[in-house]
Protein backbone atom coordinates (compact mmCIF):
# COMPACT_ATOMS: atom_id res chain seq x y z
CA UNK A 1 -13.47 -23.52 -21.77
CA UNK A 2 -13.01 -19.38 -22.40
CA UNK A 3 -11.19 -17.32 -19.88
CA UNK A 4 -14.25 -16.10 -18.10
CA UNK A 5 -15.82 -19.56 -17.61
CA UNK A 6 -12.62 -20.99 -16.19
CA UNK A 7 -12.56 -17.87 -13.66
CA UNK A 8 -16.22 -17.79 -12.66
CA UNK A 9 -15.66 -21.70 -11.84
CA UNK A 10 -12.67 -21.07 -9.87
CA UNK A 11 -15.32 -18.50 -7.40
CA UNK A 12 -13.41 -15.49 -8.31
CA UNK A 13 -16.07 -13.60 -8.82
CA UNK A 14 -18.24 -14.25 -5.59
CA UNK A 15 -14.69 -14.18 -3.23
CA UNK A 16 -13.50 -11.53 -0.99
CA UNK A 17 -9.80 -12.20 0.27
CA UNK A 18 -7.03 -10.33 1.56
CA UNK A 19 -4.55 -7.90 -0.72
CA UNK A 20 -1.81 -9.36 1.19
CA UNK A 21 -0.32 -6.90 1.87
CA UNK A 22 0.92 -8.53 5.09
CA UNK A 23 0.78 -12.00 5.95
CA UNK A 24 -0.79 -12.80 8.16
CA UNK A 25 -3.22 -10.16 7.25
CA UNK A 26 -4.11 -7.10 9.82
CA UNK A 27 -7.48 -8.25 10.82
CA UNK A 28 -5.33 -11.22 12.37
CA UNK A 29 -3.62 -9.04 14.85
CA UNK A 30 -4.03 -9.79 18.38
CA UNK A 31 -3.13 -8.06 21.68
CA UNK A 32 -0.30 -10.28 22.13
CA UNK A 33 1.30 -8.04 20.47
CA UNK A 34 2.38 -4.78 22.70
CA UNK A 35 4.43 -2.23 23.52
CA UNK A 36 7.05 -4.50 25.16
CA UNK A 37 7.57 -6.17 21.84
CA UNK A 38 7.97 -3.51 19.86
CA UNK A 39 10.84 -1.60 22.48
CA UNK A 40 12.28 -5.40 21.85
CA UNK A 41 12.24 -4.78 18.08
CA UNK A 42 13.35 -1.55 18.28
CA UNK A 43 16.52 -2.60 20.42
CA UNK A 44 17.64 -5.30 18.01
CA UNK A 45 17.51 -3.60 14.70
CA UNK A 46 21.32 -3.52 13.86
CA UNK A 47 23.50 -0.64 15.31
CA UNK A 48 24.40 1.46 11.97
CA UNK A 49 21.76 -0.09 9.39
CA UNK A 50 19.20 1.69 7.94
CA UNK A 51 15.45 1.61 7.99
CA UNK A 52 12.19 2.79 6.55
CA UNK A 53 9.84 4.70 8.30
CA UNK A 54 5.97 5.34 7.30
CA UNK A 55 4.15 8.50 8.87
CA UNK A 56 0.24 8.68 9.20
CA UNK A 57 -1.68 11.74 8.91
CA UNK A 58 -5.03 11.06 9.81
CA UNK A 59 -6.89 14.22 9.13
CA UNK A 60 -9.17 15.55 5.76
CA UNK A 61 -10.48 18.78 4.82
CA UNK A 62 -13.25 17.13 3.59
CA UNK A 63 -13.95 12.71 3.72
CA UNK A 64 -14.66 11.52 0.36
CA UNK A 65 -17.11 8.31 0.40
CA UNK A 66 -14.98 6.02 -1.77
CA UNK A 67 -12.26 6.14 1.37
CA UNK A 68 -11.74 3.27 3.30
CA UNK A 69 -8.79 4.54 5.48
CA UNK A 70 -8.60 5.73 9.34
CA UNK A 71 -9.37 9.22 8.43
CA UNK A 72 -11.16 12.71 10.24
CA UNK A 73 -12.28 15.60 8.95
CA UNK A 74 -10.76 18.91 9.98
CA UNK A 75 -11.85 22.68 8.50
CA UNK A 76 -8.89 24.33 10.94
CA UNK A 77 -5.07 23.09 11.56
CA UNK A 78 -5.52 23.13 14.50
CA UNK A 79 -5.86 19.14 15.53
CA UNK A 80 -3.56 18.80 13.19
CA UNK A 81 -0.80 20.54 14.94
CA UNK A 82 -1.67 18.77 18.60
CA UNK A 83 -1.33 15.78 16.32
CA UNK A 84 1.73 16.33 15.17
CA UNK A 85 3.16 17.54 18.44
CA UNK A 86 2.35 13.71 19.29
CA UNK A 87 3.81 12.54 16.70
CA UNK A 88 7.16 14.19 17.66
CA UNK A 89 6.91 12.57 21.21
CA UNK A 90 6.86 9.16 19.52
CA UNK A 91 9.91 10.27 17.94
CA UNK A 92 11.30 10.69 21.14
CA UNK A 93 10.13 7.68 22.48
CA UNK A 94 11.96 5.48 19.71
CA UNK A 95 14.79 8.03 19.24
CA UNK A 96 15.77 6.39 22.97
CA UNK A 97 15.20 2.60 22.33
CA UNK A 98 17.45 2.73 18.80
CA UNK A 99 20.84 1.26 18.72
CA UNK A 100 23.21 3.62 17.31
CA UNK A 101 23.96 5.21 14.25
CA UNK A 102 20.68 4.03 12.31
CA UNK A 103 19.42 5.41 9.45
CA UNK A 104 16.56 6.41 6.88
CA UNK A 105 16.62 4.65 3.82
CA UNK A 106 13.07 5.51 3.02
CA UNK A 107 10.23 8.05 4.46
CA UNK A 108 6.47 7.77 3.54
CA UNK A 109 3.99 9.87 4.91
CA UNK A 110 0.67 8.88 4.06
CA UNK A 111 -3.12 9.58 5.21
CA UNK A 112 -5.42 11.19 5.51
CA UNK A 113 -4.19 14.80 3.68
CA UNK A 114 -0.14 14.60 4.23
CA UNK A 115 -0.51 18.14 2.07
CA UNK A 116 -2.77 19.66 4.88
CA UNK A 117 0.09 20.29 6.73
CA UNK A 118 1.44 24.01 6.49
CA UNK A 119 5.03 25.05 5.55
CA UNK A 120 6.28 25.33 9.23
CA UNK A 121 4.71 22.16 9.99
CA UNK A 122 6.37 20.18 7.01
CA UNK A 123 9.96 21.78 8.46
CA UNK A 124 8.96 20.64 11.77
CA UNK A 125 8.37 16.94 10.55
CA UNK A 126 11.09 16.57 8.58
CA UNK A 127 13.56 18.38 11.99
CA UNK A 128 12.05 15.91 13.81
CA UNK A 129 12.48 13.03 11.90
CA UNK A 130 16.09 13.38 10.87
CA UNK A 131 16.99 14.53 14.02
CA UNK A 132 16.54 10.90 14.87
CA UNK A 133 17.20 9.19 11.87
CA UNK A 134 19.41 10.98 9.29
CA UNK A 135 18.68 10.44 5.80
CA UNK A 136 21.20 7.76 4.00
CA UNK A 137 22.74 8.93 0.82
CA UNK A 138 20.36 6.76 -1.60
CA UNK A 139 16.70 7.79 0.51
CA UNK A 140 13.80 8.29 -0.91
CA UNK A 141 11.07 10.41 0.72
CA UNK A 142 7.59 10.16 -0.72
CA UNK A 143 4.63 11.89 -0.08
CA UNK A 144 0.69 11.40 -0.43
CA UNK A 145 -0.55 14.67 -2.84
CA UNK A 146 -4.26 15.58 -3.03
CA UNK A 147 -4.30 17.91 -5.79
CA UNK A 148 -6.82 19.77 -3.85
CA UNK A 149 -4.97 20.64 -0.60
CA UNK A 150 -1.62 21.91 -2.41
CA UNK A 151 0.03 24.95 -3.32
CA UNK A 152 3.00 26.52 -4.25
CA UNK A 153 4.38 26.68 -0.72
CA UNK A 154 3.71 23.61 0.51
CA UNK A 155 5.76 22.16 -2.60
CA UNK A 156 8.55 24.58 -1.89
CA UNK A 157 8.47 23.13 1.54
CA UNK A 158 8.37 19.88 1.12
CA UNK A 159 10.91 19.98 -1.49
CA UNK A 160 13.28 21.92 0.06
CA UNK A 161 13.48 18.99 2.86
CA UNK A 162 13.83 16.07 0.70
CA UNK A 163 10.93 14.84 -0.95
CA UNK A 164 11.94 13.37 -4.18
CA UNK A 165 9.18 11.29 -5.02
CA UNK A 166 5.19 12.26 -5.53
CA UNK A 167 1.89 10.06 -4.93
CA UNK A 168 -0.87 11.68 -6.85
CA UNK A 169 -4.19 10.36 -6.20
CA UNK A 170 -6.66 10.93 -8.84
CA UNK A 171 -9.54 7.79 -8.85
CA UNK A 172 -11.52 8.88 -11.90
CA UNK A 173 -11.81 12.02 -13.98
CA UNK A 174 -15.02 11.65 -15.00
CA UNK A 175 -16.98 14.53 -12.98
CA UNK A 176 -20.10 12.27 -12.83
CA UNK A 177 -18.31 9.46 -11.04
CA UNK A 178 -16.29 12.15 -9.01
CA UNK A 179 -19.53 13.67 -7.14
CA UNK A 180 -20.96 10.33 -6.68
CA UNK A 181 -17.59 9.09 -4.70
CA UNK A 182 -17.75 12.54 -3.04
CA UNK A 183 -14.09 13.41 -4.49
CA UNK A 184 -14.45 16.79 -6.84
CA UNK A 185 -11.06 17.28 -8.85
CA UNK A 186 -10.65 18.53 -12.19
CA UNK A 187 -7.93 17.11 -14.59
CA UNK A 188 -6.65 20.90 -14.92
CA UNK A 189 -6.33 21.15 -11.35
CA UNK A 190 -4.54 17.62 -11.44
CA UNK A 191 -2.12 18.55 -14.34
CA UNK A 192 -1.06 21.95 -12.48
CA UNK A 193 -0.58 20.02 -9.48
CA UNK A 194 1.68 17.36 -10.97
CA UNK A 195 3.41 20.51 -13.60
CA UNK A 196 4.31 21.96 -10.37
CA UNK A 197 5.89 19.46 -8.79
CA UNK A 198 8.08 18.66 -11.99
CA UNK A 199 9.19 22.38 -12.40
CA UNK A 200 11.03 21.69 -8.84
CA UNK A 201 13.17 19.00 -9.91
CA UNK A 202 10.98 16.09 -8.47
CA UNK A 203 12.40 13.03 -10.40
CA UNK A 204 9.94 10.29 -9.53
CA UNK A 205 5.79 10.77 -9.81
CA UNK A 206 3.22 8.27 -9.69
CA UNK A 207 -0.43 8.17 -9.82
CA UNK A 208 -3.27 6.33 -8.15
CA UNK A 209 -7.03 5.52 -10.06
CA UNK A 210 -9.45 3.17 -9.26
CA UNK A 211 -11.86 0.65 -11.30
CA UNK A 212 -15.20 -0.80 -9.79
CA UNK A 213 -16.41 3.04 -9.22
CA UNK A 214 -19.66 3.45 -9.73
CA UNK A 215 -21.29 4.42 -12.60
CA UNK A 216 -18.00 3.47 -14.04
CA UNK A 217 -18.01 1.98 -17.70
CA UNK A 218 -15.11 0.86 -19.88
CA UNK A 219 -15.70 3.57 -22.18
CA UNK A 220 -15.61 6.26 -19.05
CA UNK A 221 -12.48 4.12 -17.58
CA UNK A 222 -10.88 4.29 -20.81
CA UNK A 223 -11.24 8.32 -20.89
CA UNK A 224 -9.81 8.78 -17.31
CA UNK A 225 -6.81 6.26 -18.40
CA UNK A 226 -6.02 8.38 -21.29
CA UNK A 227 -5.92 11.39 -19.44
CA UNK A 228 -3.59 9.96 -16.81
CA UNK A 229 -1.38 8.50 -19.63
CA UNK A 230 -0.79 11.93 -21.15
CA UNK A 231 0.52 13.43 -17.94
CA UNK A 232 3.35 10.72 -17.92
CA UNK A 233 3.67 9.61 -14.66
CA UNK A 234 6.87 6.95 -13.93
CA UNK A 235 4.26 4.34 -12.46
CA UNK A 236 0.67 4.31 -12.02
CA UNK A 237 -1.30 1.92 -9.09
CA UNK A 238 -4.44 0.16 -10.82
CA UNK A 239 -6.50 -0.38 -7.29
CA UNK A 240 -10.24 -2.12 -7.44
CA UNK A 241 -12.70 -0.32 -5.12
CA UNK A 242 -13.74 -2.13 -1.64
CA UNK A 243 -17.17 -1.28 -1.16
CA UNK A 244 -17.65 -2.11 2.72
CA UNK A 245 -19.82 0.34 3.81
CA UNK A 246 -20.12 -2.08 7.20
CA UNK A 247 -16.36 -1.08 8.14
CA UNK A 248 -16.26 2.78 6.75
CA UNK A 249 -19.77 4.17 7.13
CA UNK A 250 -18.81 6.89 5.04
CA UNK A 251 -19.29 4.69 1.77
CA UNK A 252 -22.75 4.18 2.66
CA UNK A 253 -23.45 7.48 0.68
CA UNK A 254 -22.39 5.69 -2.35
CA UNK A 255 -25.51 3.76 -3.72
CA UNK A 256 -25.10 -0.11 -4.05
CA UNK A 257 -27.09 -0.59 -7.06
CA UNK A 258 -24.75 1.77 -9.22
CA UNK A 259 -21.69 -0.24 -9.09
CA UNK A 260 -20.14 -2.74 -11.52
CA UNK A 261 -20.75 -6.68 -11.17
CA UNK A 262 -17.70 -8.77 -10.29
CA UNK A 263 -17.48 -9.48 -14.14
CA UNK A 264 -17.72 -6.11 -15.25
CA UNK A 265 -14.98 -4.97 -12.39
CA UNK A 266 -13.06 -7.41 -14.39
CA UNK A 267 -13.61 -5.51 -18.03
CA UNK A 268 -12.80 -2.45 -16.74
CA UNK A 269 -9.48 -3.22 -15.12
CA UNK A 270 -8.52 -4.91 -18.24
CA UNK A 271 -9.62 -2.14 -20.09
CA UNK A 272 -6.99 0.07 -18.53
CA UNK A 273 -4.80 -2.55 -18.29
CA UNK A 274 -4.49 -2.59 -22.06
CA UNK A 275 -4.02 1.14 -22.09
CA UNK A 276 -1.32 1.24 -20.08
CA UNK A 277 0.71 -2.02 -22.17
CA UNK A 278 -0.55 -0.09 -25.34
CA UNK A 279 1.61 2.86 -24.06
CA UNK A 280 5.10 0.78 -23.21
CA UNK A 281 4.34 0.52 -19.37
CA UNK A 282 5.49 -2.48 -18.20
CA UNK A 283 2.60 -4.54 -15.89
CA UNK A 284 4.13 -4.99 -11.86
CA UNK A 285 2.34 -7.69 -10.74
CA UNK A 286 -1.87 -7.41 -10.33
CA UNK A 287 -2.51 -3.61 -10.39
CA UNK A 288 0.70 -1.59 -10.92
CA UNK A 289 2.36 -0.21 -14.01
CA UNK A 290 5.69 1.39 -14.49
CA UNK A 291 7.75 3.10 -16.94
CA UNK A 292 11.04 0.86 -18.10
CA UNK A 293 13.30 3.35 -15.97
CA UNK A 294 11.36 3.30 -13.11
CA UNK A 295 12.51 1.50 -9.77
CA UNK A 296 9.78 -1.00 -9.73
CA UNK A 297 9.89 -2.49 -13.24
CA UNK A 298 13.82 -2.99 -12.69
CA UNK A 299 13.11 -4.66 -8.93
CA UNK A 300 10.30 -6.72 -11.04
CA UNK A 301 12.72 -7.54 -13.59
CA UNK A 302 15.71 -8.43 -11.31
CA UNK A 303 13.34 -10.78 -8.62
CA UNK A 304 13.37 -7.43 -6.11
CA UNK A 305 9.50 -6.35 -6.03
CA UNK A 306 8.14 -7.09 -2.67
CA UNK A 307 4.67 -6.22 -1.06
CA UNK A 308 4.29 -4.12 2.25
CA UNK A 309 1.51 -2.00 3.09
CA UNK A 310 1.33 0.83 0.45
CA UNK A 311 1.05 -1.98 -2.65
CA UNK A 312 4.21 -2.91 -4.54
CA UNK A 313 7.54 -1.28 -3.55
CA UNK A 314 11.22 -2.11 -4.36
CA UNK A 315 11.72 -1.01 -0.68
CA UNK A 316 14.34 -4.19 0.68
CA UNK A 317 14.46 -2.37 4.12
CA UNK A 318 13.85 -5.66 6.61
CA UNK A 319 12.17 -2.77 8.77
CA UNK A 320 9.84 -0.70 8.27
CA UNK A 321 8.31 2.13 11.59
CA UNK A 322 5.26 3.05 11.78
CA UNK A 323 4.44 6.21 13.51
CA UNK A 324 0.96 7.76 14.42
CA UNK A 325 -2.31 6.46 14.46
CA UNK A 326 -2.99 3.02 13.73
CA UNK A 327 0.10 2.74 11.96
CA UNK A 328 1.65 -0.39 11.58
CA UNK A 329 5.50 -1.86 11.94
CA UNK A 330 7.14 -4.45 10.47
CA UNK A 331 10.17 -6.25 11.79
CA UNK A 332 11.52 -9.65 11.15
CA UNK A 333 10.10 -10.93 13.94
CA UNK A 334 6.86 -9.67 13.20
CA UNK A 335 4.19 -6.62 13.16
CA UNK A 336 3.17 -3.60 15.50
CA UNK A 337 0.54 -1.76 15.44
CA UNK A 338 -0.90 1.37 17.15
CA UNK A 339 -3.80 2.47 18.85
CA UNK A 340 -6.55 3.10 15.77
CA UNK A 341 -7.84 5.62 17.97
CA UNK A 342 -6.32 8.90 17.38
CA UNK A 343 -7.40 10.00 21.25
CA UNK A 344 -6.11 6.50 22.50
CA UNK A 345 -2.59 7.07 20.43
CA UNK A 346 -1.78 10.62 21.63
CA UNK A 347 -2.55 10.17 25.43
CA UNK A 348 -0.23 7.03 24.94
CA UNK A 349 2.81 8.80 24.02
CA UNK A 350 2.10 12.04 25.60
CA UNK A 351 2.31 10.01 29.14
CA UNK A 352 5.69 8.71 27.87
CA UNK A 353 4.49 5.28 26.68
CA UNK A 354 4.67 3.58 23.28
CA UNK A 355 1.02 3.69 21.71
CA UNK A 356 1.15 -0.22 20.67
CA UNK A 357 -1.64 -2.39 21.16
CA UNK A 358 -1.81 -5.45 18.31
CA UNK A 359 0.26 -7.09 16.28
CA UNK A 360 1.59 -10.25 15.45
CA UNK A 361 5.03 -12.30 16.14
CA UNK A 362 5.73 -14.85 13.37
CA UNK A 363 5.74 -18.55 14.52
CA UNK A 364 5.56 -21.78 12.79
CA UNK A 365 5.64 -21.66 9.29
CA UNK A 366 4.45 -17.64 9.47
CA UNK A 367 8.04 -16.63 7.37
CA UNK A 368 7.62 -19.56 4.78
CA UNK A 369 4.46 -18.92 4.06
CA UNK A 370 4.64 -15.10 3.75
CA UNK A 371 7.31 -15.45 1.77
CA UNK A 372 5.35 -17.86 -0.77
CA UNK A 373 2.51 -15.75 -1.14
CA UNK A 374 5.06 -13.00 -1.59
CA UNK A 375 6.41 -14.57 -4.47
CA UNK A 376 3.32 -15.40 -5.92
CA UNK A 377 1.58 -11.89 -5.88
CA UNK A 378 5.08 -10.36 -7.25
CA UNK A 379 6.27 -12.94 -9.89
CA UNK A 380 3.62 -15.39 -10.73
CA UNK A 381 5.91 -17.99 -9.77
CA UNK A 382 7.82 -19.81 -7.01
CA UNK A 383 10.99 -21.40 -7.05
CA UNK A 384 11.54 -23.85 -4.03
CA UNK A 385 15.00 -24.24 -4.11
CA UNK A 386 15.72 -20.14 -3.80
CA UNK A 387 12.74 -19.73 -1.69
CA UNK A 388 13.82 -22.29 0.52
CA UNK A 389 17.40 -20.84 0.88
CA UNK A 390 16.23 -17.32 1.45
CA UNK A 391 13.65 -18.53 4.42
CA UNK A 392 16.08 -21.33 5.36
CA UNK A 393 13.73 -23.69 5.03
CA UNK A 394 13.99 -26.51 2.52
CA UNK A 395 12.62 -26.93 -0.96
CA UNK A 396 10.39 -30.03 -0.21
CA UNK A 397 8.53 -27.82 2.80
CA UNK A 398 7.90 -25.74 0.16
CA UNK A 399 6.75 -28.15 -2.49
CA UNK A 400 4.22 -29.50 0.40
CA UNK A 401 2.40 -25.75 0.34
CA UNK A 402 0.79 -26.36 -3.08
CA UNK A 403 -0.17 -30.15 -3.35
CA UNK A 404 -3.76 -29.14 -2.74
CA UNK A 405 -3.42 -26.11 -4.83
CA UNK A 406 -2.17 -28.25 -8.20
CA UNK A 407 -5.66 -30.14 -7.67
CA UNK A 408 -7.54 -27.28 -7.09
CA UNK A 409 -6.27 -25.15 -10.06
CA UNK A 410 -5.06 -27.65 -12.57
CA UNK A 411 -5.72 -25.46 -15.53
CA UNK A 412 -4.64 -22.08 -13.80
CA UNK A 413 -0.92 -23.68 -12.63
CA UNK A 414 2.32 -25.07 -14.17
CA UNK A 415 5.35 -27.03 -13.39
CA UNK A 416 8.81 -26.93 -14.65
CA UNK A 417 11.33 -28.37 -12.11
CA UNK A 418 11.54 -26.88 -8.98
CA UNK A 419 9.60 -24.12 -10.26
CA UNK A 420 5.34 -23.58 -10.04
CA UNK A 421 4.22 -21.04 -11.87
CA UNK A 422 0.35 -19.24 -12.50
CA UNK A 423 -0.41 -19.36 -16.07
CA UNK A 424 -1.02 -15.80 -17.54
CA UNK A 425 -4.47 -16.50 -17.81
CA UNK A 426 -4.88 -17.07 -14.42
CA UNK A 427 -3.15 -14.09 -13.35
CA UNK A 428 -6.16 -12.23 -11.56
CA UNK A 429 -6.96 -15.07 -9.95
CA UNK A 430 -3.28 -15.15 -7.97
CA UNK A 431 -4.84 -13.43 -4.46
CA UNK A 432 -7.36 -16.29 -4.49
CA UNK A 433 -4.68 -18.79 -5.23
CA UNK A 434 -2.74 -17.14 -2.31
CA UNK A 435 -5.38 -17.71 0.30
CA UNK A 436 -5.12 -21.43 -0.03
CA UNK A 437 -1.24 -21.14 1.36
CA UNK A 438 -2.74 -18.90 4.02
CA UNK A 439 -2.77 -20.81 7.32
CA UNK A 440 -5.14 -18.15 8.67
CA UNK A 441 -8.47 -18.61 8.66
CA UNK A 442 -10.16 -15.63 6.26
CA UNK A 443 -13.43 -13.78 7.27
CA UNK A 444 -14.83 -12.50 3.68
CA UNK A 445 -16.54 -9.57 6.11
CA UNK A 446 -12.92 -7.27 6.16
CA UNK A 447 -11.75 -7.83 2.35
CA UNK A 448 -12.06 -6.33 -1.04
CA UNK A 449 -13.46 -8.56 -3.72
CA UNK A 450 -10.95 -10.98 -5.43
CA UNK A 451 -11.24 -9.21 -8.73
């Protein structure tokens, strides 16, 4: 039976299922969950450890209709700075409920339009921040860049406080497929943009595109890839478009009819995915690529890649805080997440009160399982004796997770010891694998196809 065949019988082309990104995933978030837990969390992180911290910008100059994310559109700064005034109350708020002497081992700020922000309000951020939570001596700040809403002074600025590591988003080059997604942006622009941020010393730059646009074919997919691959970025993210116009109205503007089948999504992400081999990147598990050097093909070739919410990260932090809007926290007792609302979040924490309102504490078998699905979308594999001794569980627990899956996907899986692995032919098939160790019960309505 060919590749495809084997696939198509599995259902991975008709499923929608989590990116598991989380387990269990968001939509499973409850208001159990509150702002008692997470000053709880907050209290028991480890006097003089160090943590990561994410940062949500929720604001756009203008949306583009491939976008998915809790996003508003802004032509002034002005929300943006009552925003961030917000934001630095939070600050406050947690800068309080911290033990002692903890610190930053890794900042994000993501969005939205992180680059909207102006000089004085990047100086502000980054006061406001450290002021808190000072910077270790190995930290890594990254930042969302929209070639679009940058110039020379907002790299100076955000430079000059400690951003060593870029997020370029790009999608598709192909100026067709760029007005139909709503998301104009030359490759010249793009290339100044990324020259820019080389010629001040930043040593770490990676790229996002997307396959499943519409209109996209492998020829035009193939163009875009090439283009990426000669500005040389240290890792690229591979993501498949979500169409779920039901949940971001936005992509409602994008016609239905003009994007590709679940088999042709398939063609084109293996058309790039060949690109990118073809060039010496090394493949991080199901849609990232890195350069040898880079931090996430030595954490995927030392057992150290791990999920959280931005994709695949070599970030080991056990905790990660998220601050603004809908912005989720991780702990190792489980998740917090803020008002979606941005109205809801900022008259939270301008009355003095933490703005959480879901999340999730892990029970049962919530840390085994996470942990197994973790290990399946990062290595293809799972070993039940190490697995069970970093979960402190046991290795025949484990073992007991995949009895159904072995009969389910007898020609996708194989055994050696106390090892399971997913054959390489089965390796786009790993999310849907996944969801049968998911204890949850998964609504199709919230996800992005399996492929």
């Amino acid at each position: 039976m060919d590749r495809i065949a084997q696939l198509r019988r599995m259902g991975l082309f008709d499923a929608r299922v989590p990116r598991y990104t989380s387990y269990p995933s968001a939509d499973h978030f409850t208001s159990d969950v509150d702002a008692t837990n997470m000053e709880s969390w907050l209290a028991d992180i480890p006097p003089g450890s160090a943590v990561s911290m994410y940062i949500h910008i929720p604001f756009c100059k203008r949306l583009c209709w491939f976008c998915a994310c809790r996003t508003q559109g802004t032509p002034s700064s002005r929300p943006v700075a009552a925003y961030l005034g917000s934001v630095y109350r939070e600050i406050e708020l947690i800068k309080g409920m911290l033990p002692k002497g903890v610190s930053l081992g890794r900042l994000h700020w993501g969005g939205g339009t992180p680059t909207l922000l102006t000089r004085d309000m990047i100086e502000q951020l980054v006061h406001n921040i450290t002021n808190t939570l000072p910077f270790s001596d190995d930290y890594e700040f990254s930042v969302e860049i929209d070639p679009n809403e940058i110039d020379d002074e907002r790299m100076d600025a955000l430079v000059a406080n400690g951003m060593n590591r870029a997020s370029v988003g790009v999608q598709d080059f192909n100026p067709s497929i760029q007005k139909t997604i709503g998301r104009p942006q030359s490759f010249d622009l793009t290339r100044d943009a990324i020259d820019g941020l080389r010629a001040r010393g930043i040593p770490s730059l990676n790229v996002d595109i997307l396959y499943g646009l519409p209109d996209q074919t492998p020829e035009r997919i193939s163009e875009s890839v090439q283009k990426v691959l000669s500005l040389s970025p240290d890792r690229v993210a591979l993501y498949g478009y979500a169409h779920v116009p039901w949940m971001a109205r936005r992509q409602s503007m994008i016609p239905t009819e003009s994007l590709p089948k679940p088999e042709e999504r398939m063609v084109l992400a293996e058309t790039a995915r060949k690109l990118f081999i073809w060039d010496n990147y090394e493949e991080i598990g199901i849609d990232h690529f890195a350069k040898k050097h880079d931090g996430l093909a030595l954490a995927a070739q030392t057992g150290r890649l791990r999920r959280n919410f931005q994709g695949y990260t070599d970030d080991l932090y056990p905790v990660l805080l998220g601050l603004g809007a809908s912005a989720i926290s991780r702990f190792p007792q489980g998740y917090a997440q803020n008002a979606a609302a941005t109205s809801v979040y900022r008259a939270s924490v301008d009355e003095g009160r933490l703005a959480t309102l879901r999340g999730h504490q892990f029970s049962g078998e919530d840390i085994v399982r996470a942990a197994v699905i973790e290990s399946l979308m990062c290595d293809f594999e799972v070993n039940f004796e190490r697995l069970a001794e970093r979960t402190q569980s046991t290795p025949e627990r484990i073992e007991r997770l995949f009895d159904g899956i072995e009969r389910r996907f007898p020609e996708m899986t194989a055994r050696s010891g106390s090892t399971i692995q997913i054959r390489r032919e089965a390796f786009e098939a790993v999310r849907l694998i996944a969801q049968y160790i998911d204890a949850y019960v998964v609504s199709e309505s919230g996800h992005s196809p399996a492929i």
